[in-house]
N, C-alpha and C. Protein backbone atom coordinates (compact mmCIF):
# COMPACT_ATOMS: atom_id res chain seq x y z
N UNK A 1 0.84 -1.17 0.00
CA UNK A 1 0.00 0.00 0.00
C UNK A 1 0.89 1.24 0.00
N UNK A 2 0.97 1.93 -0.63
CA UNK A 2 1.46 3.44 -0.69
C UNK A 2 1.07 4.42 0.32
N UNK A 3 2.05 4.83 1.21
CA UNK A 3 2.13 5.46 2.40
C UNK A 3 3.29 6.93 2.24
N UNK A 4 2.86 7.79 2.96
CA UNK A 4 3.24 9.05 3.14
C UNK A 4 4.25 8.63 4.08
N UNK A 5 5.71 9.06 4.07
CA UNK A 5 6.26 9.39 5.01
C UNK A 5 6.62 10.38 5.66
N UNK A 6 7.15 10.66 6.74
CA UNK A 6 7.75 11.83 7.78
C UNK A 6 8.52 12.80 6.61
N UNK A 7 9.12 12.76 6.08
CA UNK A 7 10.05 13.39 5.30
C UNK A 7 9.15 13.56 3.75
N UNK A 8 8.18 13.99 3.58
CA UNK A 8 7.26 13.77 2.40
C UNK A 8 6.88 13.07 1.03
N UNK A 9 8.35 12.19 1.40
CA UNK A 9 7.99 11.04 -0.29
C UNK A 9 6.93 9.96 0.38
N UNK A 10 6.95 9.07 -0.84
CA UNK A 10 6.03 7.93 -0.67
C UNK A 10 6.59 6.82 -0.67
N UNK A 11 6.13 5.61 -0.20
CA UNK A 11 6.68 4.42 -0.03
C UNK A 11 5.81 3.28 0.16
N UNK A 12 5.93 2.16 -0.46
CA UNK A 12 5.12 1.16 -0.39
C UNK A 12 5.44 0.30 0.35
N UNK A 13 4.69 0.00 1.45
CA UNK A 13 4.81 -0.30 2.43
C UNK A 13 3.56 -1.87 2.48
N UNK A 14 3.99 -3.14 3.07
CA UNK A 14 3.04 -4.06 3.30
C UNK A 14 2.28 -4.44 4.58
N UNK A 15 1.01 -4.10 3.75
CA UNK A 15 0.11 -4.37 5.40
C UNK A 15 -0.23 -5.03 5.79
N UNK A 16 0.89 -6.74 5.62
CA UNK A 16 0.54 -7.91 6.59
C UNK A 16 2.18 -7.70 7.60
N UNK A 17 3.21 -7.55 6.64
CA UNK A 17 4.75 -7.69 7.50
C UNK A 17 4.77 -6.31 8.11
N UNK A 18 4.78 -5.16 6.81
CA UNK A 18 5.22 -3.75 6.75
C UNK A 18 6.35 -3.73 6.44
N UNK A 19 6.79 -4.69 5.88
CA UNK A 19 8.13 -4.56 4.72
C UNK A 19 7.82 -3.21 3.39
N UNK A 20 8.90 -1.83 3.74
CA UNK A 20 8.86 -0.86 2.49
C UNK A 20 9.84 -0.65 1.75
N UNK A 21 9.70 -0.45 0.41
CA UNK A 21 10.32 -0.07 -0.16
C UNK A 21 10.36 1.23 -0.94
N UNK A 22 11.27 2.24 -1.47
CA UNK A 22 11.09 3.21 -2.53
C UNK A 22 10.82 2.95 -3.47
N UNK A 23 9.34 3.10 -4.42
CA UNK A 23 8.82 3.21 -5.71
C UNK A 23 10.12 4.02 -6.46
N UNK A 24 9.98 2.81 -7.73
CA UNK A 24 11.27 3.42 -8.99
C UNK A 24 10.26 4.36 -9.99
N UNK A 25 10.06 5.33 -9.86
CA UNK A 25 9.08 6.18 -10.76
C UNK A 25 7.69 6.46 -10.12
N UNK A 26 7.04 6.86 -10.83
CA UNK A 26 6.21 7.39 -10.61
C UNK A 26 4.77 6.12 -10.42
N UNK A 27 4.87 4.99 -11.98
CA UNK A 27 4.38 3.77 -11.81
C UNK A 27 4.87 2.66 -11.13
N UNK A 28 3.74 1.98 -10.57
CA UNK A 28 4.24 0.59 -9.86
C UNK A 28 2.83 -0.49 -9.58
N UNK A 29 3.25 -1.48 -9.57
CA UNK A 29 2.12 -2.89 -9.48
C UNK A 29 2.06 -3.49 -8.73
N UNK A 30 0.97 -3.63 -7.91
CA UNK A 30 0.67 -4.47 -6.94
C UNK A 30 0.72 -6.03 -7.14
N UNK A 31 1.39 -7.05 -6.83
CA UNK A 31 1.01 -8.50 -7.20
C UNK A 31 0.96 -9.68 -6.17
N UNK A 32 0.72 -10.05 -5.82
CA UNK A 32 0.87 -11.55 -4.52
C UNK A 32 0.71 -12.62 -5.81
N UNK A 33 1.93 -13.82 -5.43
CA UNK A 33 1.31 -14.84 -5.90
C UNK A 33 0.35 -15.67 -4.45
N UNK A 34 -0.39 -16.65 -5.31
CA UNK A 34 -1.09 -17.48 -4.47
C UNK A 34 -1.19 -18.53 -5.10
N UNK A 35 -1.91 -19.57 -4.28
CA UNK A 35 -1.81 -20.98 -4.14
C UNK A 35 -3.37 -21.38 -4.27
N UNK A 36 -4.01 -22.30 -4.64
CA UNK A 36 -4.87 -22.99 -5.01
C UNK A 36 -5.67 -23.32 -3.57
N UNK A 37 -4.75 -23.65 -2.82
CA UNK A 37 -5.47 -23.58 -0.85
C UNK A 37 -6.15 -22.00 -0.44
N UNK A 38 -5.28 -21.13 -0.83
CA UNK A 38 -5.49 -19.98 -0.45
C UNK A 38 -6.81 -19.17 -0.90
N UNK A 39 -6.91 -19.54 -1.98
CA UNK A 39 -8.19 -18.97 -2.89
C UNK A 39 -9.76 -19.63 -1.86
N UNK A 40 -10.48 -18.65 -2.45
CA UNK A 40 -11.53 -18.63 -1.28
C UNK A 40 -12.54 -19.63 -2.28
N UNK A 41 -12.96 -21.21 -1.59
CA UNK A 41 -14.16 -21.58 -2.28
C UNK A 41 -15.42 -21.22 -2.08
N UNK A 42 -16.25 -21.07 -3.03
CA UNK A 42 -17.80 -21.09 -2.78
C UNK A 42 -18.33 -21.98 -4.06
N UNK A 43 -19.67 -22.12 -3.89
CA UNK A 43 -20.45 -22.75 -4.67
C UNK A 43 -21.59 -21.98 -4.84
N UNK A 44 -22.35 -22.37 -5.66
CA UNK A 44 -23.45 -21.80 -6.79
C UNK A 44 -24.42 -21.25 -5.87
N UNK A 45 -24.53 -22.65 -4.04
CA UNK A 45 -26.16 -22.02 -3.27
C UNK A 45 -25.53 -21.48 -2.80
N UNK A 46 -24.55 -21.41 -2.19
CA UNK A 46 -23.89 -20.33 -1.14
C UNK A 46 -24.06 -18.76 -1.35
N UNK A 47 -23.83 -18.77 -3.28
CA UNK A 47 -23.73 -17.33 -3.92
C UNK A 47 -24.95 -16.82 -3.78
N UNK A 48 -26.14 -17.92 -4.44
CA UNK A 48 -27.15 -17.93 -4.24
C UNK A 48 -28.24 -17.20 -3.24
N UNK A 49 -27.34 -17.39 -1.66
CA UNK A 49 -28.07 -17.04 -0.59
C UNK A 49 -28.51 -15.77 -0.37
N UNK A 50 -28.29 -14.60 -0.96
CA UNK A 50 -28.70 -13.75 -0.73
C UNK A 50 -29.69 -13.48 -0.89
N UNK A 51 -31.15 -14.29 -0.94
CA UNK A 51 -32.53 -13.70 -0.88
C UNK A 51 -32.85 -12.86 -0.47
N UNK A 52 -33.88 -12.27 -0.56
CA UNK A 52 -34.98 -11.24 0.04
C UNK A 52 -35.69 -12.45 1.24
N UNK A 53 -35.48 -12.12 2.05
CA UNK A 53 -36.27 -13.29 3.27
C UNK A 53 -38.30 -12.96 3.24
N UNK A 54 -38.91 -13.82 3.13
CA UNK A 54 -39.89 -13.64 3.08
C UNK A 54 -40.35 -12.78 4.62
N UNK A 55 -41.47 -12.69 4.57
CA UNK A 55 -42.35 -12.05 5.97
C UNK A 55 -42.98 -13.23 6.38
N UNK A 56 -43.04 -12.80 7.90
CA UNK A 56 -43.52 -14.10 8.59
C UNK A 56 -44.95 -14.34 8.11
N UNK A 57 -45.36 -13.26 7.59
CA UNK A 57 -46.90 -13.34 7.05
C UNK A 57 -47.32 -14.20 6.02
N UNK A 58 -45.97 -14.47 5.01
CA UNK A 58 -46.12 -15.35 4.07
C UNK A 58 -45.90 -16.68 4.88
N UNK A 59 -45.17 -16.78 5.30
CA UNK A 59 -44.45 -18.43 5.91
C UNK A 59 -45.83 -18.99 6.66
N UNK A 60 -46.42 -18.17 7.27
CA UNK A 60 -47.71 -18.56 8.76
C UNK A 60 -48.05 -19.08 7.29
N UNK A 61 -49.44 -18.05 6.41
CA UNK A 61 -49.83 -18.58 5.47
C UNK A 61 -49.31 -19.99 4.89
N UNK A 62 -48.41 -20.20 4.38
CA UNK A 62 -47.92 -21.35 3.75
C UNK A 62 -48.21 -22.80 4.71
N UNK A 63 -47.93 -22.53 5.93
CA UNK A 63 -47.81 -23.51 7.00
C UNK A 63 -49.31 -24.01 7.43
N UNK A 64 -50.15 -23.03 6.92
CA UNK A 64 -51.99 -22.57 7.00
C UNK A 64 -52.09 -23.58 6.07
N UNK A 65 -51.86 -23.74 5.09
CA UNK A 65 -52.29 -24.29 4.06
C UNK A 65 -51.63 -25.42 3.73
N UNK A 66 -50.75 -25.80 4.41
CA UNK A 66 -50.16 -27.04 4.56
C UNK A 66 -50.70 -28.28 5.12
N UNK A 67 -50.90 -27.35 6.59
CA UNK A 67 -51.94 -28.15 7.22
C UNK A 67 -53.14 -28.37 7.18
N UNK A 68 -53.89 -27.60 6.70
CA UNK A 68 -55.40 -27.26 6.09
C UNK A 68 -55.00 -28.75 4.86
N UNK A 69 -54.12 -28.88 3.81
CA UNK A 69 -54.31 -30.58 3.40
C UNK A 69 -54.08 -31.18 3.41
N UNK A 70 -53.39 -31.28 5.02
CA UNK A 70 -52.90 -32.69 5.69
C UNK A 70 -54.60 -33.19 6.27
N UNK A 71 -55.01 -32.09 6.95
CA UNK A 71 -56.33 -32.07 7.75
C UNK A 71 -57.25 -32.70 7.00
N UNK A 72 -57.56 -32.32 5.92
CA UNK A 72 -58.76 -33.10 4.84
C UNK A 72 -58.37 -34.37 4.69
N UNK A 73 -56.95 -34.27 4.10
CA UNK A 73 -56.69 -35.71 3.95
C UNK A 73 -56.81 -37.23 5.01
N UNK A 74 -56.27 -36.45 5.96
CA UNK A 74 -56.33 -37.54 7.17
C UNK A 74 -58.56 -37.67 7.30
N UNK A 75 -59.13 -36.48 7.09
CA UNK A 75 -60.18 -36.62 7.58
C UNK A 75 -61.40 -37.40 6.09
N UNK A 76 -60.90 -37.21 5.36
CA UNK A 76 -61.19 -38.37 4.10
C UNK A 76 -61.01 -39.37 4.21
N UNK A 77 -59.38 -40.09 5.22
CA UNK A 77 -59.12 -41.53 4.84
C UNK A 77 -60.39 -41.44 6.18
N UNK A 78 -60.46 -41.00 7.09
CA UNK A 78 -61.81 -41.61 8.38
C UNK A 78 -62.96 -42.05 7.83
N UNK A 79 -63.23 -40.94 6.88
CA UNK A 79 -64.51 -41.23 6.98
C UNK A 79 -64.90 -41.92 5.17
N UNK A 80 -64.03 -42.40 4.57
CA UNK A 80 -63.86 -43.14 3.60
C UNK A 80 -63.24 -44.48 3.45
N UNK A 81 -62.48 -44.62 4.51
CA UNK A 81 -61.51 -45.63 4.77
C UNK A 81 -60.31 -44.98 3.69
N UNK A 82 -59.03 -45.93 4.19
CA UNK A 82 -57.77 -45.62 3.31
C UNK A 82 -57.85 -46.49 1.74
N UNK A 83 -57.43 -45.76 0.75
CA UNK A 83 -57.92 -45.96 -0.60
C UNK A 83 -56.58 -46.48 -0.72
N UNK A 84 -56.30 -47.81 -1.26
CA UNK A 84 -54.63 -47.74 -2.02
C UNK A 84 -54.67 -47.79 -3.51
């Protein structure tokens, strides 16, 4: 990272050791190599996760109506007997 020093030049300096050095000009490139461990995995649901979370208003509903045709059903096989 490029840092101001006491004496007013600049110097690139690292902000894991803080090993600096003097920039040769005016341009210069940042680079790290890395390793195949190091790289961050994710997958497709993970990326995925960022939904909009529903409202509890939808979920109750859903759970309403879930059970509302478990309820018929169980109350059909009573009074019909179980159909296979």
């Amino acid at each position: 990272m490029p840092v101001k020093r006491d004496d007013g030049t600049y110097a690139l300096r690292c902000s894991k050791c803080g090993y600096e050095i003097l920039p040769h000009g005016k341009e210069y490139t940042v680079g790290a190599s890395t390793t195949s461990t190091d790289r961050v995995k994710t997958t497709s649901v993970i990326s995925e996760g960022k939904k909009v979370s529903r409202k509890k208003e939808e979920i109750e509903q859903e759970k309403e109506e879930y059970y509302k045709e478990v309820f018929l059903e169980l109350l059909h096989e009573e009074e019909y007997g179980e159909e296979t």
